[in-house]
N, C-alpha and C. Protein backbone atom coordinates (compact mmCIF):
# COMPACT_ATOMS: atom_id res chain seq x y z
N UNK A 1 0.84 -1.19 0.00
CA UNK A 1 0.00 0.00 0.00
C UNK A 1 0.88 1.25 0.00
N UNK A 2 0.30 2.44 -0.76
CA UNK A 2 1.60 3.67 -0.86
C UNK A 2 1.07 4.09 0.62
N UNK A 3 2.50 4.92 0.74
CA UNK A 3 2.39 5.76 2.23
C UNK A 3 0.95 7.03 1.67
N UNK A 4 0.42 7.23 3.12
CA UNK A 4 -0.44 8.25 2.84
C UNK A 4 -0.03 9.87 2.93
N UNK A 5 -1.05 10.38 2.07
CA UNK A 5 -0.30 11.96 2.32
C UNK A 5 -1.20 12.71 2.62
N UNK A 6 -1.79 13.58 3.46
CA UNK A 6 -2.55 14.73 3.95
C UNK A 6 -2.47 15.50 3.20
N UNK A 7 -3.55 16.46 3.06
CA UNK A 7 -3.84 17.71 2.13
C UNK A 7 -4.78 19.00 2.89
N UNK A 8 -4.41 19.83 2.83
CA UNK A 8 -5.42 20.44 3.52
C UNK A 8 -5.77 21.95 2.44
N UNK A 9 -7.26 22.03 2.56
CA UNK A 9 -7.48 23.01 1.58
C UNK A 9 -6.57 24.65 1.29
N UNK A 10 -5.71 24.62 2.36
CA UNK A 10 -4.95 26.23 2.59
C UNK A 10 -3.92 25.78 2.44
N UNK A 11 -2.62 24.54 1.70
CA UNK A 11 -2.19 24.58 1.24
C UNK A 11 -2.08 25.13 -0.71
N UNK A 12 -3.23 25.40 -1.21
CA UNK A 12 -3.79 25.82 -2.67
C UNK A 12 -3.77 27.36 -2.24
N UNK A 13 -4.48 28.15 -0.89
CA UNK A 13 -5.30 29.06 -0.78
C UNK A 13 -3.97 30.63 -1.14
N UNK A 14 -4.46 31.22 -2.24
CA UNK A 14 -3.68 32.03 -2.46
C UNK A 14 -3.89 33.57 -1.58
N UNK A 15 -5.11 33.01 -0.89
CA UNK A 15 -5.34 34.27 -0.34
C UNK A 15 -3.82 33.78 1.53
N UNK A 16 -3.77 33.50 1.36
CA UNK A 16 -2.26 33.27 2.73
C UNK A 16 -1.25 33.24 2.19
N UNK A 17 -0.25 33.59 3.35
CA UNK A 17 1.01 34.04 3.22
C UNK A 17 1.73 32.16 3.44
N UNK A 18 2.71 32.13 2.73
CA UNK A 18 3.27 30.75 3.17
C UNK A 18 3.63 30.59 4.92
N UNK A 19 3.56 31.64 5.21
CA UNK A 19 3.23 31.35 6.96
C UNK A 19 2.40 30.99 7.68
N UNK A 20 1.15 31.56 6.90
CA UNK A 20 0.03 31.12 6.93
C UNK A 20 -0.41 29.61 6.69
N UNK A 21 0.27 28.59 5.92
CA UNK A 21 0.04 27.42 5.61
C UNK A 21 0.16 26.88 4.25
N UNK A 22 0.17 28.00 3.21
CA UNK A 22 0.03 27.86 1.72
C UNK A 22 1.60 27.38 1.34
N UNK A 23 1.20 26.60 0.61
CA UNK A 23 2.71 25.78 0.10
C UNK A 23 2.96 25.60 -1.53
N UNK A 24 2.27 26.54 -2.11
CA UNK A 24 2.21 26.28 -3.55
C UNK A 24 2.83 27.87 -3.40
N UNK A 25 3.54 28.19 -4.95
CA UNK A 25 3.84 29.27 -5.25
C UNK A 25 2.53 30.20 -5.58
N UNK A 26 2.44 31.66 -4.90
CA UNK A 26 1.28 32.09 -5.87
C UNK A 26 0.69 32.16 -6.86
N UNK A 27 1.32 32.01 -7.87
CA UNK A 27 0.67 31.90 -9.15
C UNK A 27 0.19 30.63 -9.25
N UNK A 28 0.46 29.57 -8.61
CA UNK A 28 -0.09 27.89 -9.00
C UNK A 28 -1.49 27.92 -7.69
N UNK A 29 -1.75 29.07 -6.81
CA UNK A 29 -2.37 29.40 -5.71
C UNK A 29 -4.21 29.54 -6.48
N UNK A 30 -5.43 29.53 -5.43
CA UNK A 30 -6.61 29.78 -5.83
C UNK A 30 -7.10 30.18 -4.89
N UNK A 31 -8.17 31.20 -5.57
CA UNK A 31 -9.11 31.86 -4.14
C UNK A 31 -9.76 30.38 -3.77
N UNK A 32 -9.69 30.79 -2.26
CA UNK A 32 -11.00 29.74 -1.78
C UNK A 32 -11.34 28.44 -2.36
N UNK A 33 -10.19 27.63 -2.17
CA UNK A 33 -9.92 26.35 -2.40
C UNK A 33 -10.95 25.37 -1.29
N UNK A 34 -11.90 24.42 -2.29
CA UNK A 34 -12.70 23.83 -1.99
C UNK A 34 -12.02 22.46 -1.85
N UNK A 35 -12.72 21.56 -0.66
CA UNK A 35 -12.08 19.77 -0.67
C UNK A 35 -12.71 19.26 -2.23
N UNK A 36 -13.86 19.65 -2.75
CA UNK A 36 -14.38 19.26 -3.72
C UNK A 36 -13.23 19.40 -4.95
N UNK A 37 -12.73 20.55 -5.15
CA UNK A 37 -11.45 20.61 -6.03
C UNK A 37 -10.37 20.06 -5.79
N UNK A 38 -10.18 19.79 -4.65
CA UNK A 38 -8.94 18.90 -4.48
C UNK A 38 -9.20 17.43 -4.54
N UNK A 39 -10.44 17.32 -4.45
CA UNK A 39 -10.77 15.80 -4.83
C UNK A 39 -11.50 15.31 -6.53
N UNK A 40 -11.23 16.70 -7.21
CA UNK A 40 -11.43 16.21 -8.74
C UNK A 40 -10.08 16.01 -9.16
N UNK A 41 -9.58 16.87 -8.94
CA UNK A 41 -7.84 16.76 -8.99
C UNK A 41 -7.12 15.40 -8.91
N UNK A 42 -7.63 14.74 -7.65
CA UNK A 42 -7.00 13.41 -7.57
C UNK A 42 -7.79 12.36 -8.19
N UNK A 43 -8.65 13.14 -8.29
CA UNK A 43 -9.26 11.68 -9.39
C UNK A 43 -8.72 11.71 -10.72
N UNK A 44 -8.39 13.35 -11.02
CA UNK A 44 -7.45 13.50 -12.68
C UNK A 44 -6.42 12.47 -12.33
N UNK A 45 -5.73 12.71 -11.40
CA UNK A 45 -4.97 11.60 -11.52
C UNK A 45 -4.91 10.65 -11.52
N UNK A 46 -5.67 10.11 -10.64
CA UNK A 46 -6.16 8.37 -10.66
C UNK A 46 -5.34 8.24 -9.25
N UNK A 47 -6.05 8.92 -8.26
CA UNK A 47 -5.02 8.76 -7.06
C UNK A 47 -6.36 8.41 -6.07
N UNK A 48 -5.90 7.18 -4.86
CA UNK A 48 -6.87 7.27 -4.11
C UNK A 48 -7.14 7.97 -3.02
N UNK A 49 -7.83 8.15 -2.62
CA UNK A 49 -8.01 9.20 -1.65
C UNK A 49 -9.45 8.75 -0.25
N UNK A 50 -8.97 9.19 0.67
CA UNK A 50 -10.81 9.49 1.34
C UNK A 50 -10.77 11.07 1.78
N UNK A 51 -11.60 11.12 2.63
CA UNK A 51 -11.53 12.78 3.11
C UNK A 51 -12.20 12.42 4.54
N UNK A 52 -11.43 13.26 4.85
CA UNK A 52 -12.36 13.63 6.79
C UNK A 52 -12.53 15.32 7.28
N UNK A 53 -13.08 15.09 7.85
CA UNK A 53 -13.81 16.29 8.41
C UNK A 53 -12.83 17.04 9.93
N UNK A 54 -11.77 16.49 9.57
CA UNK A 54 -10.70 17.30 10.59
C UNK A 54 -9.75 18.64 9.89
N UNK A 55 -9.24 19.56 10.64
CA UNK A 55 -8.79 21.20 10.53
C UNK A 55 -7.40 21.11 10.20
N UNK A 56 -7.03 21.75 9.20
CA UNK A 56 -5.39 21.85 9.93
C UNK A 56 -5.21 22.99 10.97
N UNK A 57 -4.44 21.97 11.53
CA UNK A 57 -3.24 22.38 13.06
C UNK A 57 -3.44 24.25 12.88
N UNK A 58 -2.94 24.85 11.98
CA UNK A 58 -2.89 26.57 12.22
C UNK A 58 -4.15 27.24 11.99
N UNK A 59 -5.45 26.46 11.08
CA UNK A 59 -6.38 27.11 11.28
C UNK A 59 -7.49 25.97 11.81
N UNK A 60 -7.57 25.65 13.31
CA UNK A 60 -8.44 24.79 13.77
C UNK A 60 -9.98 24.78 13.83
N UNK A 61 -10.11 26.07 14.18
CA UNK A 61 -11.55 27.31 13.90
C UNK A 61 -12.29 26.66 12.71
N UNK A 62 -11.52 26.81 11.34
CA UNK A 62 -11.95 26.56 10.29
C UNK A 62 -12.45 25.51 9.76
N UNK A 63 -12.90 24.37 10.43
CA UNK A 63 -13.58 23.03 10.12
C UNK A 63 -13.38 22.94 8.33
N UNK A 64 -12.39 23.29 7.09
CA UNK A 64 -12.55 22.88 5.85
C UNK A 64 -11.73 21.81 5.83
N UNK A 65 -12.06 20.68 6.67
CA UNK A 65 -12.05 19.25 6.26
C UNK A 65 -10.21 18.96 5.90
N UNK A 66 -10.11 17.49 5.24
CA UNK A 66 -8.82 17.39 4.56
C UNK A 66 -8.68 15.90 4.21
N UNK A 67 -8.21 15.75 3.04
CA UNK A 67 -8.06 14.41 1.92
C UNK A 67 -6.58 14.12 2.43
N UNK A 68 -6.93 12.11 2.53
CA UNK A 68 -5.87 11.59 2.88
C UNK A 68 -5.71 10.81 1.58
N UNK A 69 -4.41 10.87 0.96
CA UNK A 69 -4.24 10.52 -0.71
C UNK A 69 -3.28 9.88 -0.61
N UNK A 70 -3.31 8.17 -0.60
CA UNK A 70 -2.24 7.22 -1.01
C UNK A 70 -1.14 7.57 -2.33
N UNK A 71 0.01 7.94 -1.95
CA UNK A 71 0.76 7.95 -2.69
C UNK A 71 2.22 8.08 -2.65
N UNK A 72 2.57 7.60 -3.63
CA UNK A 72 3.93 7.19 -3.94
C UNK A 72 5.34 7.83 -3.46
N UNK A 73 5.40 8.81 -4.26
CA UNK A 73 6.38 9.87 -4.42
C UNK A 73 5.93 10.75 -3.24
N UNK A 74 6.70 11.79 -3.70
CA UNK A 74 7.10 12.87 -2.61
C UNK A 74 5.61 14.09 -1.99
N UNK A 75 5.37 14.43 -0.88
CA UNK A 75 4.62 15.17 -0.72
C UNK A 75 4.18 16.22 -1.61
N UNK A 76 5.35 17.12 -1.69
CA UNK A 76 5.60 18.08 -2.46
C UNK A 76 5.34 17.89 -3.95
N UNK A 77 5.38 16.71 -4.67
CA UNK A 77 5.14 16.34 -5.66
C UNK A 77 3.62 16.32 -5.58
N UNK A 78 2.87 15.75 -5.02
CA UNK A 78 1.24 15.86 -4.98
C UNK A 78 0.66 16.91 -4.70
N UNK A 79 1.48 17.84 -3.94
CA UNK A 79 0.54 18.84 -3.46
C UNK A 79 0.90 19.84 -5.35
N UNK A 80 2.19 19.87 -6.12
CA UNK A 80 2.39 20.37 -7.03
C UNK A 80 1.79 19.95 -8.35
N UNK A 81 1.25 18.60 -8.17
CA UNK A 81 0.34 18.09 -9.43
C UNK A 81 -0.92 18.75 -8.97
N UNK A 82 -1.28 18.67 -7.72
CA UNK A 82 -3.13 18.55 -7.37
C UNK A 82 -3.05 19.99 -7.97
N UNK A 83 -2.15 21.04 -7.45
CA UNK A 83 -2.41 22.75 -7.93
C UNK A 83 -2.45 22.90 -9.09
N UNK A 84 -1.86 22.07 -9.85
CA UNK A 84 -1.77 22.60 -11.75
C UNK A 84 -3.30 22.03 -11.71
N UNK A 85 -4.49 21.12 -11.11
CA UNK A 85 -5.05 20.95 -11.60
C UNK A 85 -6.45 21.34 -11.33
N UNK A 86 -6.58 22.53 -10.42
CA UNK A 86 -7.14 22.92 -9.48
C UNK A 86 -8.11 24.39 -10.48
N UNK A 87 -9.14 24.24 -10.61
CA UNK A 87 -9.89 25.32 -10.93
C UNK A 87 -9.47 26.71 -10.32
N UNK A 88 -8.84 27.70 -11.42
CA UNK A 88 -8.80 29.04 -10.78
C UNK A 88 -9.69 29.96 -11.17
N UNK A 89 -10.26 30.62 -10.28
CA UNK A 89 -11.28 31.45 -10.24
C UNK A 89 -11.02 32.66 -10.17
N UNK A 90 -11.68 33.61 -10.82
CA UNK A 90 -11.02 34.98 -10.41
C UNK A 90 -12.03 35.95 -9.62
């Protein structure tokens, strides 16, 4: 089974500062990143996934959930595919 990898919707969110939690470069960034987009994303890929209804750690307040995505390679590598594939909105 691949190791699992966490996702949380404010790693995409271009509205934060990478201190804030965002881990994509801004320009690969989206307003108001939905679990729903991060879970079409991994289905572009053909990646498995579930989702739960837990916060990340810096914004706990914020109940927007987070996808646990079996996979292979490197963190940083998934969180950099899921963003190229991520609906940007303006």
């Amino acid at each position: 089974m691949s190791p699992e990898r966490i996702l949380y919707p404010c790693y995409f969110d271009a509205g934060l500062q990478r201190s804030e939690g965002r881990r994509v470069p801004r320009p690969m960034a989206v307003k108001n990143p939905a679990l729903a987009d991060i879970e079409g994303a991994l289905k572009q890929l053909k990646v498995s996934y579930h989702v739960e209804e837990k916060s990340h750690p810096g914004h706990w307040a914020e109940r927007g959930g987070r996808v646990i995505a079996n996979w292979d390679r490197s963190k940083e590598d998934l969180i950099r595919d899921v963003a190229r594939l991520l609906p940007h909105r303006k």
